[in-house]
Structure formats: C-alpha cells, structure tokens
PDB file of N, CA and C in Angstrom:
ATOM      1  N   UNK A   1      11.727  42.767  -1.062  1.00  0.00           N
ATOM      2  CA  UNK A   1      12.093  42.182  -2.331  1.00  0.00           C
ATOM      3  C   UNK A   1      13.302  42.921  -2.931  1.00  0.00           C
ATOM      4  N   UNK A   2      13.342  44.042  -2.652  1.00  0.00           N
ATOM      5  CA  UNK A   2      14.480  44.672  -3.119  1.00  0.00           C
ATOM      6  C   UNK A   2      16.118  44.759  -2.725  1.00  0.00           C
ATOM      7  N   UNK A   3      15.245  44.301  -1.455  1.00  0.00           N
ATOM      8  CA  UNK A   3      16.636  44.117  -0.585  1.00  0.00           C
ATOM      9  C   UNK A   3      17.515  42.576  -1.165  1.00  0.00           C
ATOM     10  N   UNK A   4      16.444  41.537  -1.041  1.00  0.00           N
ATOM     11  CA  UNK A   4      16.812  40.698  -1.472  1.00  0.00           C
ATOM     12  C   UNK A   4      17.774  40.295  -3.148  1.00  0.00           C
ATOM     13  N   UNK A   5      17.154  41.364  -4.080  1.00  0.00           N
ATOM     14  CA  UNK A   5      17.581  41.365  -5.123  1.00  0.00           C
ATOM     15  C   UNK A   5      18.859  42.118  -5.399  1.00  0.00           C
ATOM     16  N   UNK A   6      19.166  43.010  -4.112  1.00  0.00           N
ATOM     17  CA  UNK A   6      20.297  43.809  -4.000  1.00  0.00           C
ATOM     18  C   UNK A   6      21.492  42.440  -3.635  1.00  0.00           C
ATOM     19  N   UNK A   7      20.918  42.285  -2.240  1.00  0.00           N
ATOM     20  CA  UNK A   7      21.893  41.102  -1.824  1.00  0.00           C
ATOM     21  C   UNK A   7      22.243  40.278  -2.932  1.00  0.00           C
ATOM     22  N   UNK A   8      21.601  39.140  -3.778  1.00  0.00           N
ATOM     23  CA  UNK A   8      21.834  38.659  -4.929  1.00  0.00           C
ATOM     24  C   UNK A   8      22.943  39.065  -5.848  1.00  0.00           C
ATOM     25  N   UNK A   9      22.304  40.062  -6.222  1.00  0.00           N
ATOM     26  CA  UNK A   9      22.817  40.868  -7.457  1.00  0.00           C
ATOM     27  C   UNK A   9      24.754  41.415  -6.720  1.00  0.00           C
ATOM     28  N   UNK A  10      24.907  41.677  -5.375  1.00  0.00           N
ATOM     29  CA  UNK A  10      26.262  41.611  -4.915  1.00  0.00           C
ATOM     30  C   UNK A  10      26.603  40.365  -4.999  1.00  0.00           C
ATOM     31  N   UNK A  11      26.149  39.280  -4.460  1.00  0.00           N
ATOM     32  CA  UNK A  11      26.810  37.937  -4.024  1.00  0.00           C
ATOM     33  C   UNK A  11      27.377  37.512  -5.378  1.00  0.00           C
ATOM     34  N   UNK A  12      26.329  37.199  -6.216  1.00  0.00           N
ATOM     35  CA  UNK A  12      26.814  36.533  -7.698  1.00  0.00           C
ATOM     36  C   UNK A  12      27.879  37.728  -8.273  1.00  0.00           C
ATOM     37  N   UNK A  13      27.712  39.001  -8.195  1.00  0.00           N
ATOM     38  CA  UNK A  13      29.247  39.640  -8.343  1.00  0.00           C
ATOM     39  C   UNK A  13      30.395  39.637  -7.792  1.00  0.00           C
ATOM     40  N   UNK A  14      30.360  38.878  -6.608  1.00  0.00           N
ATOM     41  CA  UNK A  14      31.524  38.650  -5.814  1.00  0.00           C
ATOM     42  C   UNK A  14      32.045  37.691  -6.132  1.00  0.00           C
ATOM     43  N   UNK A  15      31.243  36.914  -7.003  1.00  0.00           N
ATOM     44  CA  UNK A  15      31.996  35.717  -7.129  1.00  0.00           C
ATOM     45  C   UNK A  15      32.811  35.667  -8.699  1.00  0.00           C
ATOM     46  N   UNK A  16      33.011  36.280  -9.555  1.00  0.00           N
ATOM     47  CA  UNK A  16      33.600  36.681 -10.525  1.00  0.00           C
ATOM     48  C   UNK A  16      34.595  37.262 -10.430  1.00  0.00           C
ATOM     49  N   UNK A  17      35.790  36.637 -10.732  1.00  0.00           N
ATOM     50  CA  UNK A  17      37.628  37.337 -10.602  1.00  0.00           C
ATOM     51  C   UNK A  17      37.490  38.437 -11.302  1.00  0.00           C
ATOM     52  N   UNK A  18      36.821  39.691 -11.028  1.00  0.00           N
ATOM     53  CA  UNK A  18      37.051  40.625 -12.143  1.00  0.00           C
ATOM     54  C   UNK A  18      38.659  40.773 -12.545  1.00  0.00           C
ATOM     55  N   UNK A  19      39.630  40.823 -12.124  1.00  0.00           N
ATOM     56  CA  UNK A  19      40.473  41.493 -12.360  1.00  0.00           C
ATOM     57  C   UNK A  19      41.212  40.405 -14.160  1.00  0.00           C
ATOM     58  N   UNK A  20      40.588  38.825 -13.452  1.00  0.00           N
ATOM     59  CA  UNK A  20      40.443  38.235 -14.800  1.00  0.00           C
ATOM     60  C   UNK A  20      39.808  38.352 -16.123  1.00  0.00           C
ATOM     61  N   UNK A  21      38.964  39.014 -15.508  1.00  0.00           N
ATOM     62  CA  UNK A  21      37.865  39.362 -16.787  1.00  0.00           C
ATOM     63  C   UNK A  21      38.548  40.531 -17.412  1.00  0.00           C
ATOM     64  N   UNK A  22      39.151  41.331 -16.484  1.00  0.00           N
ATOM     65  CA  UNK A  22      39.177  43.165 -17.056  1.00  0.00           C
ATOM     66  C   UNK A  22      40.282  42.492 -17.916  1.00  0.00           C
ATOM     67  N   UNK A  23      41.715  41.566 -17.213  1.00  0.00           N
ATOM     68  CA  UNK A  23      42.431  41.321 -18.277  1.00  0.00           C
ATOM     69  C   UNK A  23      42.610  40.790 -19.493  1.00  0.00           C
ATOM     70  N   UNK A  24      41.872  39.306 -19.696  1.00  0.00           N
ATOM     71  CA  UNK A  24      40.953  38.894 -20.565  1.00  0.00           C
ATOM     72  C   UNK A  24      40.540  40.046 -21.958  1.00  0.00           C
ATOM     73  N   UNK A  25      39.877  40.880 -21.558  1.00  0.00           N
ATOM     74  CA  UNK A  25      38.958  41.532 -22.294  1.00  0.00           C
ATOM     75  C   UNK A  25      40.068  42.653 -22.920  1.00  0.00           C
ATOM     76  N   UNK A  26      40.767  43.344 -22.321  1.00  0.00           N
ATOM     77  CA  UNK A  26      41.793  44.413 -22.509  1.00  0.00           C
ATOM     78  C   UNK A  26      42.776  43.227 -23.909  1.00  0.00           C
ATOM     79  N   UNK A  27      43.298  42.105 -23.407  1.00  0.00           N
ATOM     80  CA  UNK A  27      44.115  41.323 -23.817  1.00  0.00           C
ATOM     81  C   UNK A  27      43.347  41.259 -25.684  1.00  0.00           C
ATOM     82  N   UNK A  28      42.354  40.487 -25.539  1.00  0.00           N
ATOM     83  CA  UNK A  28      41.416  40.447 -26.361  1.00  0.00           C
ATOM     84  C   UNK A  28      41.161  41.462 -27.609  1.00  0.00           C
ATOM     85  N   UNK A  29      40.294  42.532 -26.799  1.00  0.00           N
ATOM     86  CA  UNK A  29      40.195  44.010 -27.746  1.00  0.00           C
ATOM     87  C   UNK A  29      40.629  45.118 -28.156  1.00  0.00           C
ATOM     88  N   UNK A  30      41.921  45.289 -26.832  1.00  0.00           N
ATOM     89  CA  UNK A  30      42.083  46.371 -27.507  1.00  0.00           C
ATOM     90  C   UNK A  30      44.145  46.236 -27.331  1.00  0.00           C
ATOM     91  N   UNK A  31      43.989  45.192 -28.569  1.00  0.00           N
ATOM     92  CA  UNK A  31      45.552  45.133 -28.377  1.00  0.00           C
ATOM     93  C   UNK A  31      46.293  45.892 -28.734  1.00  0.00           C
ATOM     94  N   UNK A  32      45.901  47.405 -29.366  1.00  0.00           N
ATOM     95  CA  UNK A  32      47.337  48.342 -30.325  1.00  0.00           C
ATOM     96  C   UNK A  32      47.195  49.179 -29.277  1.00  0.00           C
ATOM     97  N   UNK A  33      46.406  49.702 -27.986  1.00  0.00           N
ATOM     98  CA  UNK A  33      46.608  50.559 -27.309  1.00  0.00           C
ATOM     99  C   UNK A  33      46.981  49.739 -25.690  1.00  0.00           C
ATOM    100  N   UNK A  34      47.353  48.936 -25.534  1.00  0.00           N
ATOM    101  CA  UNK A  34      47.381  48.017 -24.509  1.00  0.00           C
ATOM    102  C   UNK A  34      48.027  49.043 -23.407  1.00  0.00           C
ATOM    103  N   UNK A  35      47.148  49.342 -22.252  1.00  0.00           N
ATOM    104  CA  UNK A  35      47.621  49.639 -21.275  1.00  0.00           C
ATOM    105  C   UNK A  35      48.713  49.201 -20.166  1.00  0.00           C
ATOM    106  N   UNK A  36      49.996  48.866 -20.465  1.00  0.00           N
ATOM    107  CA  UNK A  36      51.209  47.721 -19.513  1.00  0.00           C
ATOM    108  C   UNK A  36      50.697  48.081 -18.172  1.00  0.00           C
ATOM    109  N   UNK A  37      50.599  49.259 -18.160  1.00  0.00           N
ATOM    110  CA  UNK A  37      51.169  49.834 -16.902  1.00  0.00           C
ATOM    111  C   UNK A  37      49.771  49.271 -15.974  1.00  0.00           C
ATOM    112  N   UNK A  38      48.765  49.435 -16.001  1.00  0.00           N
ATOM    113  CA  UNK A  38      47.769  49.100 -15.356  1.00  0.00           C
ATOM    114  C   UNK A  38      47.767  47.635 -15.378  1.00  0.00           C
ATOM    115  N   UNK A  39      47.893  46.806 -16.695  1.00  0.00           N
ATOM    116  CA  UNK A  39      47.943  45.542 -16.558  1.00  0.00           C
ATOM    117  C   UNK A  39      48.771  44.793 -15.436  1.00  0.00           C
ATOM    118  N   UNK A  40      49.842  45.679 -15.503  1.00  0.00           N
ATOM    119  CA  UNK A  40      51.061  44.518 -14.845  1.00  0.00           C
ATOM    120  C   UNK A  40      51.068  44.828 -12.683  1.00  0.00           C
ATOM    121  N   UNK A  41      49.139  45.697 -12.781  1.00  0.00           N
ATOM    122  CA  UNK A  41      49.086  46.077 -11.419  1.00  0.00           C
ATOM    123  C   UNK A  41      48.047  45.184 -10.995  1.00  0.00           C
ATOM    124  N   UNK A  42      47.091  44.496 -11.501  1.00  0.00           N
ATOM    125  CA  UNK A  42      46.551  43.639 -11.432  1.00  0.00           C
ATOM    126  C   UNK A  42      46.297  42.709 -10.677  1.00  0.00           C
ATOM    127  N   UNK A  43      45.997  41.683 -10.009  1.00  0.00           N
ATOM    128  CA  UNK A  43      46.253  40.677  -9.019  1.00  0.00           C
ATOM    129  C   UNK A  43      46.669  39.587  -9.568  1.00  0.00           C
ATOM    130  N   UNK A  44      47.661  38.254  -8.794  1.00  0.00           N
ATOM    131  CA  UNK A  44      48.331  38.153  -9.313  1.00  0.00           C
ATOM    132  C   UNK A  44      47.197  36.102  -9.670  1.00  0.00           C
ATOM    133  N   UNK A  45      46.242  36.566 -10.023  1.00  0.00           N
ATOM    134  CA  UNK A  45      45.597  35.222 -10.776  1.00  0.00           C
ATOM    135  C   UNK A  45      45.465  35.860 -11.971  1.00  0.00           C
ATOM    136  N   UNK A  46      46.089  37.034 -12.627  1.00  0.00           N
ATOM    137  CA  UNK A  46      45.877  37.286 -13.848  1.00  0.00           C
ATOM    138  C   UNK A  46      47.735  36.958 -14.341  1.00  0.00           C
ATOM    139  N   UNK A  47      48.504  36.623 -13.981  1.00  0.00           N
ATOM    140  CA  UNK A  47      49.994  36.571 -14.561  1.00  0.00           C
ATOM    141  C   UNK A  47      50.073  35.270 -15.491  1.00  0.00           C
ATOM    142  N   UNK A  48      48.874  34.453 -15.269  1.00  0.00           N
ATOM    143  CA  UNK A  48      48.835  33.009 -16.334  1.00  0.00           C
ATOM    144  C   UNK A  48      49.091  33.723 -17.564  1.00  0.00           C
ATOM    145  N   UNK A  49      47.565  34.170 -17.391  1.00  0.00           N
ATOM    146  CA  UNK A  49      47.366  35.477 -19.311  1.00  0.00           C
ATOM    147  C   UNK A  49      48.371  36.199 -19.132  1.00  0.00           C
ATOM    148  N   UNK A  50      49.023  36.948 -18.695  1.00  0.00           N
ATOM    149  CA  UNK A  50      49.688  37.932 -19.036  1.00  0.00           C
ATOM    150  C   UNK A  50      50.669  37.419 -19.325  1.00  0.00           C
ATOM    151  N   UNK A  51      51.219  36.103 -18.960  1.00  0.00           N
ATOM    152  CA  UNK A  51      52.712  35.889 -19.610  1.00  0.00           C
ATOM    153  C   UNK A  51      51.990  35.260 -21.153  1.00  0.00           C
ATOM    154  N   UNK A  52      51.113  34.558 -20.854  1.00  0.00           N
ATOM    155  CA  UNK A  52      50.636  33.794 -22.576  1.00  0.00           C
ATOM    156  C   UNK A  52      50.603  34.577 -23.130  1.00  0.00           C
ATOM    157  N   UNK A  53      50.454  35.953 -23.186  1.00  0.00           N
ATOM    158  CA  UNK A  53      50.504  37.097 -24.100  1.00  0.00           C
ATOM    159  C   UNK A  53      51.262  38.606 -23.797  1.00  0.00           C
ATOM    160  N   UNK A  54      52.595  37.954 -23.268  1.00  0.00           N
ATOM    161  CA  UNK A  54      53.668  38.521 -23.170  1.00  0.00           C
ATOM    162  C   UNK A  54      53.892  39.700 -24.475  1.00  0.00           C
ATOM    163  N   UNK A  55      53.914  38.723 -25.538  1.00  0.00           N
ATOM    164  CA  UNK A  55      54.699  39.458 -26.710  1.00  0.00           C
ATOM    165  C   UNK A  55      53.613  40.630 -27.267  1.00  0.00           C
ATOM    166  N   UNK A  56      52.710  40.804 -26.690  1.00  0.00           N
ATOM    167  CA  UNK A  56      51.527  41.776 -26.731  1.00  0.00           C
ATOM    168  C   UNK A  56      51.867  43.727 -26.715  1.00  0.00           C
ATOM    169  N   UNK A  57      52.812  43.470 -25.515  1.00  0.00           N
ATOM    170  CA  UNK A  57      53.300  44.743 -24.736  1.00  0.00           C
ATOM    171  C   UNK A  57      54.237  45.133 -25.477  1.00  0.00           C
ATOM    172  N   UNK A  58      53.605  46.344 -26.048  1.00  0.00           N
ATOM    173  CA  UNK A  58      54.468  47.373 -27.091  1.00  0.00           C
ATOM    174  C   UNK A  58      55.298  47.941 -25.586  1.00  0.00           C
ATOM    175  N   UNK A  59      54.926  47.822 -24.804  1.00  0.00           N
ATOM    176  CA  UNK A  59      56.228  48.873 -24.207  1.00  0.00           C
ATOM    177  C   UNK A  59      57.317  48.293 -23.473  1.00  0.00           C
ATOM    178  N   UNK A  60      58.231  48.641 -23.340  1.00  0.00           N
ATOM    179  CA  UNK A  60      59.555  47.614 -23.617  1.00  0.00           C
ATOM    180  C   UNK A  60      60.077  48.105 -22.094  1.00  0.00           C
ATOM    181  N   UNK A  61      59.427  49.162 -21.522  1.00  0.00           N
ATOM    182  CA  UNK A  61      59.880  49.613 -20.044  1.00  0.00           C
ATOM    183  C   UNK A  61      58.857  49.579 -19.328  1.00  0.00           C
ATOM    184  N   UNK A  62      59.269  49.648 -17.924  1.00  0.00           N
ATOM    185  CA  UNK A  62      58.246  49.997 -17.224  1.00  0.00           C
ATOM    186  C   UNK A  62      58.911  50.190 -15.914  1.00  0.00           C
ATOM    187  N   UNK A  63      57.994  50.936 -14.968  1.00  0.00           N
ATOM    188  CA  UNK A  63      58.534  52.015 -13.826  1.00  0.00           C
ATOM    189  C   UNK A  63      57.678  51.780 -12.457  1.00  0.00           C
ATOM    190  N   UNK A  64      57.758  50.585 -12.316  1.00  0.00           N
ATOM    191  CA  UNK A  64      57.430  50.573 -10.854  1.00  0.00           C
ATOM    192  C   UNK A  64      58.074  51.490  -9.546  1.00  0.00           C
ATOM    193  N   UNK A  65      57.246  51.563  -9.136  1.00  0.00           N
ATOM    194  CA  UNK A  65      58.496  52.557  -7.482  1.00  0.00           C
ATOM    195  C   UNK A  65      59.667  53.149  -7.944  1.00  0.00           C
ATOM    196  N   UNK A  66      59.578  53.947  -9.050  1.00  0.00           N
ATOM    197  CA  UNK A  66      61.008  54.740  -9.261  1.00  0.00           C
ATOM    198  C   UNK A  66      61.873  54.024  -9.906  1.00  0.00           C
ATOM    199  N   UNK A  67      62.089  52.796 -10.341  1.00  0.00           N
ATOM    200  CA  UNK A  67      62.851  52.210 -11.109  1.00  0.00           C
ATOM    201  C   UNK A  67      62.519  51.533 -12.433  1.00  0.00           C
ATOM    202  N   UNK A  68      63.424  51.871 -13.534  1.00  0.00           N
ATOM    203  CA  UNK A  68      62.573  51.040 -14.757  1.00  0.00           C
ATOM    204  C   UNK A  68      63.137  49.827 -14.781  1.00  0.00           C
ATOM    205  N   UNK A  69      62.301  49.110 -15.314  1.00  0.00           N
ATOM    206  CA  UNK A  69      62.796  47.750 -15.452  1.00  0.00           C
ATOM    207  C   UNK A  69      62.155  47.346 -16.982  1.00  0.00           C
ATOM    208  N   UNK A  70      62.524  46.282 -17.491  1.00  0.00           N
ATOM    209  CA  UNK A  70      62.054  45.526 -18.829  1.00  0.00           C
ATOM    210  C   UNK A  70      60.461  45.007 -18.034  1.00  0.00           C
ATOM    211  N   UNK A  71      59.402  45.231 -19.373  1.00  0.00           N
ATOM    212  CA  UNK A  71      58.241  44.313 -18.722  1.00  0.00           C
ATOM    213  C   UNK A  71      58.395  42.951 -18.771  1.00  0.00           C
ATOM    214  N   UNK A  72      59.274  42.198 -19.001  1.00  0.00           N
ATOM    215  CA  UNK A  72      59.533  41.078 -19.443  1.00  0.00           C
ATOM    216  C   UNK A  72      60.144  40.471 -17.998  1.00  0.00           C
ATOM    217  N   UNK A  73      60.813  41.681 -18.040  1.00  0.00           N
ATOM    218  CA  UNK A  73      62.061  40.966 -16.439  1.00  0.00           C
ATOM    219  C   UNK A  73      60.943  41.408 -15.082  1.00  0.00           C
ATOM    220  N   UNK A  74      59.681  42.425 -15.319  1.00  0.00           N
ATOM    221  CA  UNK A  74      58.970  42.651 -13.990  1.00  0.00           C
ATOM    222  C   UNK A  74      57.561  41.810 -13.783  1.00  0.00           C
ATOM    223  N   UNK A  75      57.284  40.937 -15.401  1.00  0.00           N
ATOM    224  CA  UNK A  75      56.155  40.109 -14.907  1.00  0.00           C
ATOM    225  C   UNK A  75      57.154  38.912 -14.335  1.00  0.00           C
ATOM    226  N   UNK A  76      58.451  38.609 -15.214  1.00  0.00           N
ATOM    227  CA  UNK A  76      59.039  37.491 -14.435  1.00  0.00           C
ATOM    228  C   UNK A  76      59.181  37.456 -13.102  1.00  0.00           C
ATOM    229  N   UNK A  77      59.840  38.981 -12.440  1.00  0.00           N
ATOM    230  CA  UNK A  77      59.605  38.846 -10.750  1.00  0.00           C
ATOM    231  C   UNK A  77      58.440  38.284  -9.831  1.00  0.00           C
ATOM    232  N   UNK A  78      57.510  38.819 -10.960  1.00  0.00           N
ATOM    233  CA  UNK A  78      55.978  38.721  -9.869  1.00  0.00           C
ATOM    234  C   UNK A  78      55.657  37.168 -10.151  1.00  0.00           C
ATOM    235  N   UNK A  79      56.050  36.616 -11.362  1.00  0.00           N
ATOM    236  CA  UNK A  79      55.734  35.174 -10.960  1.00  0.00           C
ATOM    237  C   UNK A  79      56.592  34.297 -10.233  1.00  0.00           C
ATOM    238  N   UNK A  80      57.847  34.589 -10.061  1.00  0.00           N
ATOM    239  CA  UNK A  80      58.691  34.009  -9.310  1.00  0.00           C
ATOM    240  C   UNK A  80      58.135  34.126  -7.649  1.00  0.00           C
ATOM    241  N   UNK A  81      57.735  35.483  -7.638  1.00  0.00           N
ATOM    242  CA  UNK A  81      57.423  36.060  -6.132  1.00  0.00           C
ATOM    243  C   UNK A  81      56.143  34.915  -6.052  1.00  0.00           C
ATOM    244  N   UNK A  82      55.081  35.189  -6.612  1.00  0.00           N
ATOM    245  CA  UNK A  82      54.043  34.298  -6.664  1.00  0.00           C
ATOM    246  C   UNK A  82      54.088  33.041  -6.070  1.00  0.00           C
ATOM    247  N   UNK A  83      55.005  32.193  -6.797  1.00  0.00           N
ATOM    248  CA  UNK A  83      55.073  30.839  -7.071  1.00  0.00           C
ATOM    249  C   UNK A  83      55.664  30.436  -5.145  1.00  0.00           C
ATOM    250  N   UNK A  84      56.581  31.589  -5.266  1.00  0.00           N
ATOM    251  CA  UNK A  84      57.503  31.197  -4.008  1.00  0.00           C
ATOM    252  C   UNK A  84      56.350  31.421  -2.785  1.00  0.00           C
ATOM    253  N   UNK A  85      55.850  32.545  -2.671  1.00  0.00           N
ATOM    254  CA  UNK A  85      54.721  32.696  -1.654  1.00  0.00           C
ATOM    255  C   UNK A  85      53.896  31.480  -1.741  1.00  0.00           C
ATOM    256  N   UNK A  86      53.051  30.675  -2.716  1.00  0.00           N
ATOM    257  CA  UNK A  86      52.128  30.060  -3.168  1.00  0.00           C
ATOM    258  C   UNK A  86      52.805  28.651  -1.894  1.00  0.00           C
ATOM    259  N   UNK A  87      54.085  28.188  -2.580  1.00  0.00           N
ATOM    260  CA  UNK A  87      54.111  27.028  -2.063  1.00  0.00           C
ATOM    261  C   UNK A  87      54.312  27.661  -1.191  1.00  0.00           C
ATOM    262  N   UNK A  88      54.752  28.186   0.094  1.00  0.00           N
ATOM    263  CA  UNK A  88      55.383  28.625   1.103  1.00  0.00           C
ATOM    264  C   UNK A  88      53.922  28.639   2.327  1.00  0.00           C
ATOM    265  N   UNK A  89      53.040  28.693   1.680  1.00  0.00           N
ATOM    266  CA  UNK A  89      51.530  29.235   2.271  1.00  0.00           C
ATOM    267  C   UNK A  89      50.958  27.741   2.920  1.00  0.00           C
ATOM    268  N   UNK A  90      50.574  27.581   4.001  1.00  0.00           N
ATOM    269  CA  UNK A  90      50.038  26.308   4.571  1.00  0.00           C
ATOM    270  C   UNK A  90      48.403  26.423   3.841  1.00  0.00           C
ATOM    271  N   UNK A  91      47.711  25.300   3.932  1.00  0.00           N
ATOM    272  CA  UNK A  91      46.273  24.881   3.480  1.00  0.00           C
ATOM    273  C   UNK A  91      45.023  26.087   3.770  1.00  0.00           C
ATOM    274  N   UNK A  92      45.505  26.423   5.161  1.00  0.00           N
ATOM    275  CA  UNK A  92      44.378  27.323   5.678  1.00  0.00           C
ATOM    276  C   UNK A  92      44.564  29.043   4.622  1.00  0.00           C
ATOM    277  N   UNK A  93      45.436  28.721   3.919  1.00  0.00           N
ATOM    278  CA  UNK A  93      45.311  30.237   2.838  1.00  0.00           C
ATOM    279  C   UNK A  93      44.915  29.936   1.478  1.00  0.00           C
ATOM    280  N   UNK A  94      44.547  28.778   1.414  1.00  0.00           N
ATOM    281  CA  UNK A  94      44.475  28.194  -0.198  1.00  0.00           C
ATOM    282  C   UNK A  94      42.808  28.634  -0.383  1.00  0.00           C
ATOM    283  N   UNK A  95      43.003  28.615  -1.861  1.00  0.00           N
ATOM    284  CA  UNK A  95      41.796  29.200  -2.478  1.00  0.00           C
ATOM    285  C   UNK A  95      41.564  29.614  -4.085  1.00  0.00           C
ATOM    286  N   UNK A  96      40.858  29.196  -4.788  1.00  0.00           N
ATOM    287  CA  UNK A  96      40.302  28.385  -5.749  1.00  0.00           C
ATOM    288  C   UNK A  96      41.538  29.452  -6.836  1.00  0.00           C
ATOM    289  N   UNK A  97      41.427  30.519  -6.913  1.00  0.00           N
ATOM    290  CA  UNK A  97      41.901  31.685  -7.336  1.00  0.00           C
ATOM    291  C   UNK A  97      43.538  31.195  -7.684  1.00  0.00           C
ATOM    292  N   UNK A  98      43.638  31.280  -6.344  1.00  0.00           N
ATOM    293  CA  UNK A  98      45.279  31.157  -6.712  1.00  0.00           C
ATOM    294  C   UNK A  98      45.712  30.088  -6.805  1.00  0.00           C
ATOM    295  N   UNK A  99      44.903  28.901  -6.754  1.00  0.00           N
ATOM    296  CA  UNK A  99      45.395  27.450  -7.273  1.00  0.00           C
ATOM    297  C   UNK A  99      45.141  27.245  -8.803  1.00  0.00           C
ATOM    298  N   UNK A 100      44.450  28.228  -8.963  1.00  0.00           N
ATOM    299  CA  UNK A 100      44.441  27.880 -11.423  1.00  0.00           C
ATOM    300  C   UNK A 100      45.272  28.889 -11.347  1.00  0.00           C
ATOM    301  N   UNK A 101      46.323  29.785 -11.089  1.00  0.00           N
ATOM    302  CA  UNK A 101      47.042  30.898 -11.384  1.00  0.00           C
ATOM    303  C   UNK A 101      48.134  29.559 -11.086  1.00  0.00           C
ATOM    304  N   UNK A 102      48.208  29.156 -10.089  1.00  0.00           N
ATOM    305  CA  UNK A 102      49.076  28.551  -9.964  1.00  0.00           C
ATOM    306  C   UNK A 102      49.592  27.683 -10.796  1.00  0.00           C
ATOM    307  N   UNK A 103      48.776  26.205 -10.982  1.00  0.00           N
ATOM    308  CA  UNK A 103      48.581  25.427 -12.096  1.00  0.00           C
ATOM    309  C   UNK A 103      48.924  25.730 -13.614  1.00  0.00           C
ATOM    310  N   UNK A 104      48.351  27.077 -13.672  1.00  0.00           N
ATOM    311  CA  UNK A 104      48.430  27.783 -15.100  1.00  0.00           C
ATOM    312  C   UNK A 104      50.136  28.234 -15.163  1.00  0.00           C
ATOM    313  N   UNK A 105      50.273  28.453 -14.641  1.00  0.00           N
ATOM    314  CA  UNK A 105      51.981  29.048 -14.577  1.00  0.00           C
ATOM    315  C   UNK A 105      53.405  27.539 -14.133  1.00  0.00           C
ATOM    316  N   UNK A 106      52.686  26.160 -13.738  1.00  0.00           N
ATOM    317  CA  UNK A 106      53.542  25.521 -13.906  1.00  0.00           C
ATOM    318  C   UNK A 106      53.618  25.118 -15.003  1.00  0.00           C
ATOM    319  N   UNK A 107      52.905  25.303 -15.931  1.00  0.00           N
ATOM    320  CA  UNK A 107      52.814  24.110 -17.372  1.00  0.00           C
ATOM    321  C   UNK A 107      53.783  25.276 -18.240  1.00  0.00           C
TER     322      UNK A 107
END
C-alpha cells in the first residue's frame, strides 16, 4: 500500500509544470523583491507570463554567460529562439507544454 501511494503521489506530481507554478506564484507575491535572475532561467513554457509581466523587473540588466544584456532584449531572444525552434520541430516532439507557451506568445 505504500508503495502504491508513493507511486501516485510521484505520478500526479509529474504532471504539474512546476516551473509554471514557481513562476506564477513568485510573479504574484512577491513582486518588490522579484528574483530576474532565476526567473529568466526557467523553462521556456514560462516566457508567456514573463513577458505579460515584463514591466515587473526592477532590474534593468542582466548577465547571462559573461555578458550583460537589457532583461527586456534577453527575454526577447529566448522567445524569438523559442518560436523559431517550435515551428522548426516535426509532430513527433510536440507536447501539450510547449503548444500553450506557444499559442500564448502568438497573440
């Protein structure tokens, strides 16, 4: 029985985008200390929210791999990168995730 309730208790957690939720919730509560830097590391079915609440990010830089860039100009890369991979990808890579990231970012 325990085993069983273990198995469960993983499966139904696997199925929850955490990385949506963590952003969601960060976005949400605790907007005067907003972490960019972790946000903008995220996976990329969270870039819908993160551009809808762009104007959020007190910090006006940011330093990926040694270079700063505007957060403005480095979520724009990652959705450009996104979008371009997305269509570029045949059927056999599609998946529920990155088709509402997707959707969410054409409108």
């Amino acid at each position: 029985m325990n085993s069983l309730s273990l198995w469960l208790i993983l499966t139904l957690g696997a199925l929850v985008n955490w990385d949506l939720v963590i952003a969601a919730y960060n976005l949400k509560y605790t907007r005067k200390n907003l972490d960019t830097s972790f946000l903008l590391t995220l996976s990329d079915t969270t870039l819908g929210i993160l551009q809808q609440n762009k104007t959020l990010f007190t910090d006006k830089q940011y330093a990926p791999e040694d270079y700063q860039v505007t957060v403005e100009d480095y979520l724009y890369s990652r959705i450009v990168d996104f979008k371009e991979r997305y269509e570029s990808e045949s059927w056999l890579s599609w998946n529920y995730s990155d088709y509402k990231a997707y959707e969410q970012l054409k409108q």
